[in-house]
PDB file of N, CA and C in Angstrom:
ATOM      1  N   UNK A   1     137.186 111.389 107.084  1.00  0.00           N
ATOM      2  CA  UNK A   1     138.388 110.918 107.724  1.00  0.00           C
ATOM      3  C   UNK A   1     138.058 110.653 109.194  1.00  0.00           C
ATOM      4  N   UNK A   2     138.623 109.610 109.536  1.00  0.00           N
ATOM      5  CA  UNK A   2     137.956 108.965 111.019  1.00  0.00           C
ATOM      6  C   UNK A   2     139.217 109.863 112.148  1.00  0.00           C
ATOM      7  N   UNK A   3     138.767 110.184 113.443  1.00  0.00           N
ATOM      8  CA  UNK A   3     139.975 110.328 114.273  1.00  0.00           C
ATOM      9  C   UNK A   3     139.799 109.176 115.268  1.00  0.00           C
ATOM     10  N   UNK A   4     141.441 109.129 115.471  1.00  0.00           N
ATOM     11  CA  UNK A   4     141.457 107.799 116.093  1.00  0.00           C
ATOM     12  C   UNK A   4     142.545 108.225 117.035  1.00  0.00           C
ATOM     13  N   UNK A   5     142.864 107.722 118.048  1.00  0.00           N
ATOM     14  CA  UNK A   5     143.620 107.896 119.004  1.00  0.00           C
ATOM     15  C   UNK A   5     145.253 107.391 118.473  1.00  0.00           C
ATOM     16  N   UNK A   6     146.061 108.056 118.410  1.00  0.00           N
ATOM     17  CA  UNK A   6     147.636 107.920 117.823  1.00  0.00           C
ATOM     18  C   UNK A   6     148.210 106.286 118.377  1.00  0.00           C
ATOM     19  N   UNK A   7     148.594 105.517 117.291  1.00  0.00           N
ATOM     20  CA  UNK A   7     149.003 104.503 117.274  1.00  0.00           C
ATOM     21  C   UNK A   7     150.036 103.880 118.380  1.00  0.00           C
ATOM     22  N   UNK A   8     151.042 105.121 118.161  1.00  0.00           N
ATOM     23  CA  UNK A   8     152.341 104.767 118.992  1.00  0.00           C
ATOM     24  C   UNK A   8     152.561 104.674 120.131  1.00  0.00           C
ATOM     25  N   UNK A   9     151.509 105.646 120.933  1.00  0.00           N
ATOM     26  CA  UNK A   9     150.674 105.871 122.367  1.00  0.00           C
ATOM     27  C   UNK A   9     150.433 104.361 122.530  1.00  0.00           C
ATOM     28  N   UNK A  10     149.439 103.805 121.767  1.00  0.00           N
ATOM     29  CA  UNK A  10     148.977 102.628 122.746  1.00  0.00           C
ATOM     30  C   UNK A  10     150.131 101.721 122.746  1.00  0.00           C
ATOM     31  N   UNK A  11     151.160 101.464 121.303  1.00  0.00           N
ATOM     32  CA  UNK A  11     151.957 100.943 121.351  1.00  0.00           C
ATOM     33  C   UNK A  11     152.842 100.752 122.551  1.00  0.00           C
ATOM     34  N   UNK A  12     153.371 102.113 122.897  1.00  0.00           N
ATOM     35  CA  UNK A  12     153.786 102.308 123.884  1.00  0.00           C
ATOM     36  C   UNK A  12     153.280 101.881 125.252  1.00  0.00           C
ATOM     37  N   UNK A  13     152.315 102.167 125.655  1.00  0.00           N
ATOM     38  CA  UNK A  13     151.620 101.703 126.902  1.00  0.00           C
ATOM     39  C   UNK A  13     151.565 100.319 126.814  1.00  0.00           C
ATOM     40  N   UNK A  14     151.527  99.134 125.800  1.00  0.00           N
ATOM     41  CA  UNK A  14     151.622  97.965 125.791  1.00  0.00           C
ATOM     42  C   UNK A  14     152.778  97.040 125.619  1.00  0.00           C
ATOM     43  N   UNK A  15     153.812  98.097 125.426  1.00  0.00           N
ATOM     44  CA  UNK A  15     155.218  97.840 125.179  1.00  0.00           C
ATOM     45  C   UNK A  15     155.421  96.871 124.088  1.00  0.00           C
ATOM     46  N   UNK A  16     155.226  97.056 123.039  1.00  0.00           N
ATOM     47  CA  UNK A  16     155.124  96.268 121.559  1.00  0.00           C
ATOM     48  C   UNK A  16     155.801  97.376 120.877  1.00  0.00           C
ATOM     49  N   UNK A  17     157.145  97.166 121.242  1.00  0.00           N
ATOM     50  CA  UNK A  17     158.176  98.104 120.259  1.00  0.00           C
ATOM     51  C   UNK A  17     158.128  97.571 119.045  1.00  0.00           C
ATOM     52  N   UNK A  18     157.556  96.298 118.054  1.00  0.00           N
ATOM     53  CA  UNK A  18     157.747  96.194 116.794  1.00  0.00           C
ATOM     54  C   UNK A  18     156.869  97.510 115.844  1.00  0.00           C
ATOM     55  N   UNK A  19     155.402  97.240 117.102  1.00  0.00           N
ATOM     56  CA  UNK A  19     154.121  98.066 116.791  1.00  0.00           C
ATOM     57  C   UNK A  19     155.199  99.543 116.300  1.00  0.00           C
ATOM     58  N   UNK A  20     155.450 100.372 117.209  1.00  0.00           N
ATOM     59  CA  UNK A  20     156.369 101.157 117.316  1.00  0.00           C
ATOM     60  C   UNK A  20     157.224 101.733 116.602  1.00  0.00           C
ATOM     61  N   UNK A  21     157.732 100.842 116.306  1.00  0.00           N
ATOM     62  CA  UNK A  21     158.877 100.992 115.086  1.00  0.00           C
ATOM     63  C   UNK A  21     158.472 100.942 114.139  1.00  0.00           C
ATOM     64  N   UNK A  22     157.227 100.099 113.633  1.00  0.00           N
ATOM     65  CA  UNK A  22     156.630 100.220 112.149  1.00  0.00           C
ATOM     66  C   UNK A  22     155.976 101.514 112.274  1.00  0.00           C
ATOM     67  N   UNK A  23     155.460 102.039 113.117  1.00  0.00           N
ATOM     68  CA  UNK A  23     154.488 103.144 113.353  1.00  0.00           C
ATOM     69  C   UNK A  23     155.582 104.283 113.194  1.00  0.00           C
ATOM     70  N   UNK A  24     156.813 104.642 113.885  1.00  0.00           N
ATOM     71  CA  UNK A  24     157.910 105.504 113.777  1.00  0.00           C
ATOM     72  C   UNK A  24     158.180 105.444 112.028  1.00  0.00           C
ATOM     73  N   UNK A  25     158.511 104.485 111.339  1.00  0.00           N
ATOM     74  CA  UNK A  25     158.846 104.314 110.050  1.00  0.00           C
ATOM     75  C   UNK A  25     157.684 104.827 109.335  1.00  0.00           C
ATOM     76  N   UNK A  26     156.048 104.574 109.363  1.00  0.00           N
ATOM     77  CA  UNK A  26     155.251 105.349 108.723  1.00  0.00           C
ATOM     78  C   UNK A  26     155.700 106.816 108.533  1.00  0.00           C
ATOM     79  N   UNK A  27     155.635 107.295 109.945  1.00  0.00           N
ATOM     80  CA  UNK A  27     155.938 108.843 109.888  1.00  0.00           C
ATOM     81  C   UNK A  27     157.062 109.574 108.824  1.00  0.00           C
ATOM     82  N   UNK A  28     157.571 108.242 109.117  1.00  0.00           N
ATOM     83  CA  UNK A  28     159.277 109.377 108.549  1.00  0.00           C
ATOM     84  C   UNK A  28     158.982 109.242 106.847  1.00  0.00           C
ATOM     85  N   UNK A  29     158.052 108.551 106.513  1.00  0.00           N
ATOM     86  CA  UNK A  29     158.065 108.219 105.190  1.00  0.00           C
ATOM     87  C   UNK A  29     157.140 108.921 104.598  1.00  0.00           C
ATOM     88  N   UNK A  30     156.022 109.561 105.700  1.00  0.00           N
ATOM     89  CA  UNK A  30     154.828 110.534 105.221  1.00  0.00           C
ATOM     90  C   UNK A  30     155.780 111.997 105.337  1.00  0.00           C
ATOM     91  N   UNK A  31     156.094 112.127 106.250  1.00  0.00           N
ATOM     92  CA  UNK A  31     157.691 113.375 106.221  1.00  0.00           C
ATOM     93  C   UNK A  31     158.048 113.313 104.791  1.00  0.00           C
ATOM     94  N   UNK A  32     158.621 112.434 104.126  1.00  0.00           N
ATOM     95  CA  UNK A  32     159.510 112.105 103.199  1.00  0.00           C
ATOM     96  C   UNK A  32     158.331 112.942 101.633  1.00  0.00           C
ATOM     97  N   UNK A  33     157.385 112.063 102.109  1.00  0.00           N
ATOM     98  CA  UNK A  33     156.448 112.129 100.842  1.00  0.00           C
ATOM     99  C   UNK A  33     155.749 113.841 100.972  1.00  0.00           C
ATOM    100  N   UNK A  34     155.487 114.374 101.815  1.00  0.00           N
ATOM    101  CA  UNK A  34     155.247 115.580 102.161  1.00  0.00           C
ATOM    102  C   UNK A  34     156.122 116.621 101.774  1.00  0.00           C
ATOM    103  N   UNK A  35     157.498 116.300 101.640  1.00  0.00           N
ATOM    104  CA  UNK A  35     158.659 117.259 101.420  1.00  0.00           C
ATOM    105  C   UNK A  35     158.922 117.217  99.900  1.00  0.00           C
ATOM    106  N   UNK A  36     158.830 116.032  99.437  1.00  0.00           N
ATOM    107  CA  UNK A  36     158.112 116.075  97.409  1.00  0.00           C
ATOM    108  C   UNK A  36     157.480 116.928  97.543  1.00  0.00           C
ATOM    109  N   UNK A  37     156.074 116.625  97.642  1.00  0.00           N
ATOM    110  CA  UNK A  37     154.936 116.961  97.368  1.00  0.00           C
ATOM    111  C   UNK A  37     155.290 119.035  97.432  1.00  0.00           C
ATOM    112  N   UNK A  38     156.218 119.052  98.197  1.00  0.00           N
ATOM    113  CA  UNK A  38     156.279 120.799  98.634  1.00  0.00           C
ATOM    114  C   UNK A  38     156.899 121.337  97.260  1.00  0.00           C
ATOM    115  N   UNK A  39     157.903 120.219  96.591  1.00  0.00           N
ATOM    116  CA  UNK A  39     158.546 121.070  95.508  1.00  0.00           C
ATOM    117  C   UNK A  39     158.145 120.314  94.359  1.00  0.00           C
ATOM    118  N   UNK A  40     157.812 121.824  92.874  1.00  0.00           N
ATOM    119  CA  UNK A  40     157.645 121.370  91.911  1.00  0.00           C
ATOM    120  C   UNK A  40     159.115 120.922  90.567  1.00  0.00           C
ATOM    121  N   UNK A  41     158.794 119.852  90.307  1.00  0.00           N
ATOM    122  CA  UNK A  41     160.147 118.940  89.625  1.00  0.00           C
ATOM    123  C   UNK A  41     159.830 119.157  88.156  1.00  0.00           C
ATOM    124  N   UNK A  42     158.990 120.525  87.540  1.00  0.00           N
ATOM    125  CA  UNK A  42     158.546 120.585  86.124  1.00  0.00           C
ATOM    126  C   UNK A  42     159.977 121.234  85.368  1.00  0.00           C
ATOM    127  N   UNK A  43     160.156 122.347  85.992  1.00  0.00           N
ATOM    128  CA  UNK A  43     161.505 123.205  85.585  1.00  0.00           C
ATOM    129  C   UNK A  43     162.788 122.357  85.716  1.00  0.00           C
ATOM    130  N   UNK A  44     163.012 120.934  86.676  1.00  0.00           N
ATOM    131  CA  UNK A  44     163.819 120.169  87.008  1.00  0.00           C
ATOM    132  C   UNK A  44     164.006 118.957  85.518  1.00  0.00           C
ATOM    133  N   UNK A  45     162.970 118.493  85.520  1.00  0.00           N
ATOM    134  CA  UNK A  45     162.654 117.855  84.635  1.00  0.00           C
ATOM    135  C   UNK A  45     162.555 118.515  83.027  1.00  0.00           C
ATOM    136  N   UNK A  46     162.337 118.908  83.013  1.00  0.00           N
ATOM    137  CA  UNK A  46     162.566 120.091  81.339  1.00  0.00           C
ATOM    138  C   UNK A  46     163.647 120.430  81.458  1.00  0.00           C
ATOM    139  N   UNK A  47     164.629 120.653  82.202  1.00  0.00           N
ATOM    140  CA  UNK A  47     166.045 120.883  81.527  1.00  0.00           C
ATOM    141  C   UNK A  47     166.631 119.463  81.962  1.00  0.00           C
ATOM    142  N   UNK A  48     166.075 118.333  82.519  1.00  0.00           N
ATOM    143  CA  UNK A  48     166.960 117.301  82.140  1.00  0.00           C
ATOM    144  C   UNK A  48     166.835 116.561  80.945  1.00  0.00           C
ATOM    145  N   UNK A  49     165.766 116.893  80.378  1.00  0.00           N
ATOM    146  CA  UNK A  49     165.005 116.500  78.710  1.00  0.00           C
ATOM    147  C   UNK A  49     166.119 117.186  77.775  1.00  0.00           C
ATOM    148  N   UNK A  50     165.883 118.593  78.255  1.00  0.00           N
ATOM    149  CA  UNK A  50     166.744 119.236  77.097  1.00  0.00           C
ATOM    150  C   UNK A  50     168.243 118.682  77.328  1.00  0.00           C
ATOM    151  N   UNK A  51     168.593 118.710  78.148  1.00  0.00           N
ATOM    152  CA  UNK A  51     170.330 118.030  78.678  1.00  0.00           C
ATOM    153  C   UNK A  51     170.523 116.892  78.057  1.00  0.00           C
ATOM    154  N   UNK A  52     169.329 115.890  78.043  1.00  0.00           N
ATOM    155  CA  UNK A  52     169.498 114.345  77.048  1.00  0.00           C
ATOM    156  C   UNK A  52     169.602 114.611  75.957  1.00  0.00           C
ATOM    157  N   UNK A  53     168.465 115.464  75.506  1.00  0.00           N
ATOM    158  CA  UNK A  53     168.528 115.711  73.978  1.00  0.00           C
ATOM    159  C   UNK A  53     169.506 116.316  73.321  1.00  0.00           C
ATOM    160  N   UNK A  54     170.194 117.345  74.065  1.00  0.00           N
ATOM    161  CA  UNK A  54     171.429 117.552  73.665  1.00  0.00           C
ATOM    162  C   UNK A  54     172.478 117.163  73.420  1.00  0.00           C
ATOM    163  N   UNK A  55     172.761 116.008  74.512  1.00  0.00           N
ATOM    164  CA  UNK A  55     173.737 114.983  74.121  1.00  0.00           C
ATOM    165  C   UNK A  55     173.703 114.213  73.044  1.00  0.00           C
ATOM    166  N   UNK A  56     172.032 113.588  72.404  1.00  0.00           N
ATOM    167  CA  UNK A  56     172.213 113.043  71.626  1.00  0.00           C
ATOM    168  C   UNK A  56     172.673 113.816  70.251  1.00  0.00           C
ATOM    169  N   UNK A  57     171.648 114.603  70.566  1.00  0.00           N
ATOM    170  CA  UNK A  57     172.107 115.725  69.043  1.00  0.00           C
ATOM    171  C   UNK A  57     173.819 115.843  69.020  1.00  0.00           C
ATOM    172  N   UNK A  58     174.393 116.106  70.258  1.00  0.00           N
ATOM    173  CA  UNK A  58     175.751 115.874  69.850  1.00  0.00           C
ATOM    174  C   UNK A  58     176.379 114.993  69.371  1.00  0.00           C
ATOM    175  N   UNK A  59     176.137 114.011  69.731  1.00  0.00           N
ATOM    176  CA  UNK A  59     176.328 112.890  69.149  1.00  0.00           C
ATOM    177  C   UNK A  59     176.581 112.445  67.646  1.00  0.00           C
ATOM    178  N   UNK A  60     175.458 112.883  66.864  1.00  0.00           N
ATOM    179  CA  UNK A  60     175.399 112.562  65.360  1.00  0.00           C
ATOM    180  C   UNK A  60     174.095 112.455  65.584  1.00  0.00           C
ATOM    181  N   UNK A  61     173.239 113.117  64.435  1.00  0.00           N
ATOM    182  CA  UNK A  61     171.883 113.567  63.834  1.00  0.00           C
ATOM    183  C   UNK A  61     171.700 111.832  63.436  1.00  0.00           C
ATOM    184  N   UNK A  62     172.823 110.971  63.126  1.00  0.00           N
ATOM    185  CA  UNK A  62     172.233 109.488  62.977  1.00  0.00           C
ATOM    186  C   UNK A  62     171.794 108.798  64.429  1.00  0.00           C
ATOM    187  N   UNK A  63     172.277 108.917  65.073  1.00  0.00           N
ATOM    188  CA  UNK A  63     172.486 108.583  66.293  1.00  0.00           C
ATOM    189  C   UNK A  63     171.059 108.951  66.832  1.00  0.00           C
ATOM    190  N   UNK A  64     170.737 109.830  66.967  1.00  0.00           N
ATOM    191  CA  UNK A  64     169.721 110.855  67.427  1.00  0.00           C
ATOM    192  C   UNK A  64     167.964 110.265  66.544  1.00  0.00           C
ATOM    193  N   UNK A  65     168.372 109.912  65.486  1.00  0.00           N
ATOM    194  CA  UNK A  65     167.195 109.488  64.528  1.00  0.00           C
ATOM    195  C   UNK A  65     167.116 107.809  65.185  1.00  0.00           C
ATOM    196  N   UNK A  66     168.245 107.429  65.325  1.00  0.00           N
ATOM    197  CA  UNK A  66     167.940 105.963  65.823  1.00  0.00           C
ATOM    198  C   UNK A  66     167.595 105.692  66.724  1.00  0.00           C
ATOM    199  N   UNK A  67     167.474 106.802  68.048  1.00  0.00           N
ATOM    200  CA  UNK A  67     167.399 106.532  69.207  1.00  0.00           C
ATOM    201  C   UNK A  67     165.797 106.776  69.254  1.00  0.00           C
ATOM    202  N   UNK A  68     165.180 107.753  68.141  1.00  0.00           N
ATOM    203  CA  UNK A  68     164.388 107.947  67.855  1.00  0.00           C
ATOM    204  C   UNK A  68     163.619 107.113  67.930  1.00  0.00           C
ATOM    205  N   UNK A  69     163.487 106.020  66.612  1.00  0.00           N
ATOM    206  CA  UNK A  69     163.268 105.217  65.987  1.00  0.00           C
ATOM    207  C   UNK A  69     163.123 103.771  67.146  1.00  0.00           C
ATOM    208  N   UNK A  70     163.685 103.654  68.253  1.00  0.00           N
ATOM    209  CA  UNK A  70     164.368 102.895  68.925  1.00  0.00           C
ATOM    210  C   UNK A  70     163.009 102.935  70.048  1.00  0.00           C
ATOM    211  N   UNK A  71     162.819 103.878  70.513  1.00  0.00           N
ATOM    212  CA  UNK A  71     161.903 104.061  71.291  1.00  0.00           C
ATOM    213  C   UNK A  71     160.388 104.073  70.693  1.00  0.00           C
ATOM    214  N   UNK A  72     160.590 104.541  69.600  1.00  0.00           N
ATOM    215  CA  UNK A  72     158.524 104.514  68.569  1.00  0.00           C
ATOM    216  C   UNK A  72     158.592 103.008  68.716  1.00  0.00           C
ATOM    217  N   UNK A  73     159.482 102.016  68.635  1.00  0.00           N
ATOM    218  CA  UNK A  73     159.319 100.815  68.242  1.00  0.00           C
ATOM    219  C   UNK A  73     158.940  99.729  70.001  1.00  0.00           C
ATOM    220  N   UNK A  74     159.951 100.557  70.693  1.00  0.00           N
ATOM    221  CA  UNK A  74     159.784  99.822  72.006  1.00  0.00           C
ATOM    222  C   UNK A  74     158.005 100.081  72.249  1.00  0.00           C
ATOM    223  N   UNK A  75     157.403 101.745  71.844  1.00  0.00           N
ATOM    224  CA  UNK A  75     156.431 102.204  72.267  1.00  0.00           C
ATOM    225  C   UNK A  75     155.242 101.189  71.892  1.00  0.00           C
ATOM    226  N   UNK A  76     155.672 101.282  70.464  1.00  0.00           N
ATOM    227  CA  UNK A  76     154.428  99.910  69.627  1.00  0.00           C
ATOM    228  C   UNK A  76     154.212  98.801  70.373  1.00  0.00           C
ATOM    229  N   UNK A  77     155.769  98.239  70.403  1.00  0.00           N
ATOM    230  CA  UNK A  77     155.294  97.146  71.037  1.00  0.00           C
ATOM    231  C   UNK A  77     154.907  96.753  72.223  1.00  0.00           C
ATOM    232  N   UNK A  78     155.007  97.602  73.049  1.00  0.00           N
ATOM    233  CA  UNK A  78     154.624  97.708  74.515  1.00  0.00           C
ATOM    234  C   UNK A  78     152.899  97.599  74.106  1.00  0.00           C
ATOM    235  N   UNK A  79     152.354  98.660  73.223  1.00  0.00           N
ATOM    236  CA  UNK A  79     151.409  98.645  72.892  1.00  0.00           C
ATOM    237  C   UNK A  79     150.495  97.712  72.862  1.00  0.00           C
ATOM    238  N   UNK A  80     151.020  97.104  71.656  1.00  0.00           N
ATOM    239  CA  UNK A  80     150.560  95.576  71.397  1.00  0.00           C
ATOM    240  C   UNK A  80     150.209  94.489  71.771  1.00  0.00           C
ATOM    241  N   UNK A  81     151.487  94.648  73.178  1.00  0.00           N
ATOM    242  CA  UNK A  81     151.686  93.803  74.072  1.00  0.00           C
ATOM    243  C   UNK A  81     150.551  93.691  75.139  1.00  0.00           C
ATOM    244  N   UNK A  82     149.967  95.107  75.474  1.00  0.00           N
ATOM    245  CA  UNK A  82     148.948  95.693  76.353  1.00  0.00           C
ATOM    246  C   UNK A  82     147.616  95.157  75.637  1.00  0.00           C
ATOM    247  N   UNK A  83     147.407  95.019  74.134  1.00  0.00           N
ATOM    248  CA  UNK A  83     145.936  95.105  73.600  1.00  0.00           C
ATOM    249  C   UNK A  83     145.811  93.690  73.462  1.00  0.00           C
ATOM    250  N   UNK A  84     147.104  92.709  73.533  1.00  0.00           N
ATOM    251  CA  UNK A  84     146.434  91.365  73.128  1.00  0.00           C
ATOM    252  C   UNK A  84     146.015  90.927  74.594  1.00  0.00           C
ATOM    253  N   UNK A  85     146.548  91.670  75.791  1.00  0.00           N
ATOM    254  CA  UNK A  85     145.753  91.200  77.254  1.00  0.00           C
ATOM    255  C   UNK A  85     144.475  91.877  77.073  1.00  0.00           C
ATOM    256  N   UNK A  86     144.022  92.518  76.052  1.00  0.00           N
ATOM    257  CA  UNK A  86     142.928  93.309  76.485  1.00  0.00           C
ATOM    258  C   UNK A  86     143.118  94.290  77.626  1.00  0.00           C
ATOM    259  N   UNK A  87     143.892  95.234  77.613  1.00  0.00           N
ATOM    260  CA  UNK A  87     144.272  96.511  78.695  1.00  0.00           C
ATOM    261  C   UNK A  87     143.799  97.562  77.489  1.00  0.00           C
ATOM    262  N   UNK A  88     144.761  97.599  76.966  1.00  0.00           N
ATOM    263  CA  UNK A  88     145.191  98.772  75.516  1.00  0.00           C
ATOM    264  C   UNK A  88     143.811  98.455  74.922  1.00  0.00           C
ATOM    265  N   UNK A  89     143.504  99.887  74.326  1.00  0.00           N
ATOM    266  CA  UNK A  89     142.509 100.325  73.094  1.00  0.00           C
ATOM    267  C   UNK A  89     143.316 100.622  72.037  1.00  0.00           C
ATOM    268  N   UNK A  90     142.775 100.697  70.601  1.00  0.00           N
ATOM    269  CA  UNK A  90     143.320 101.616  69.493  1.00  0.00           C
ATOM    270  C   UNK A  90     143.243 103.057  69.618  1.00  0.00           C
TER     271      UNK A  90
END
């Protein structure tokens, strides 16, 4: 990792507030991404799985099989879609 003398500094001394403002907006967005990064979303995410799935199951056990069914099919064909570009393997 290189050190380099802080962006906004020279910005500043040259008075190129666009420089500035894009440089201010980096920060707040590495802030942003840093404050994720602090919390884990596994326990968040597993009960919003179970919360969907529950609804559907409420729903009707037909309902629930189709939605099933609904998504294996989107999955294939996404699939398919991927191997005739040559991306996707078998």
């Amino acid at each position: 990792m290189a050190c380099c003398r802080d962006l906004r500094i020279r910005a500043r001394e040259i008075g190129d507030e666009d420089e500035l403002e894009e440089q201010e907006d980096k920060r707040a967005k590495w802030l942003w991404e840093n404050s994720l990064r602090r919390h884990n979303f596994v326990g968040f995410v597993g009960e919003l799985l179970k919360g969907v799935v529950r609804a559907k199951l409420d729903a009707g056990e037909g309902e629930y099989e189709s939605w099933v069914e609904e998504a294996k099919g989107r999955s294939s064909k996404r699939r398919e879609e991927l191997r005739k570009q040559g991306i996707a393997e078998d």
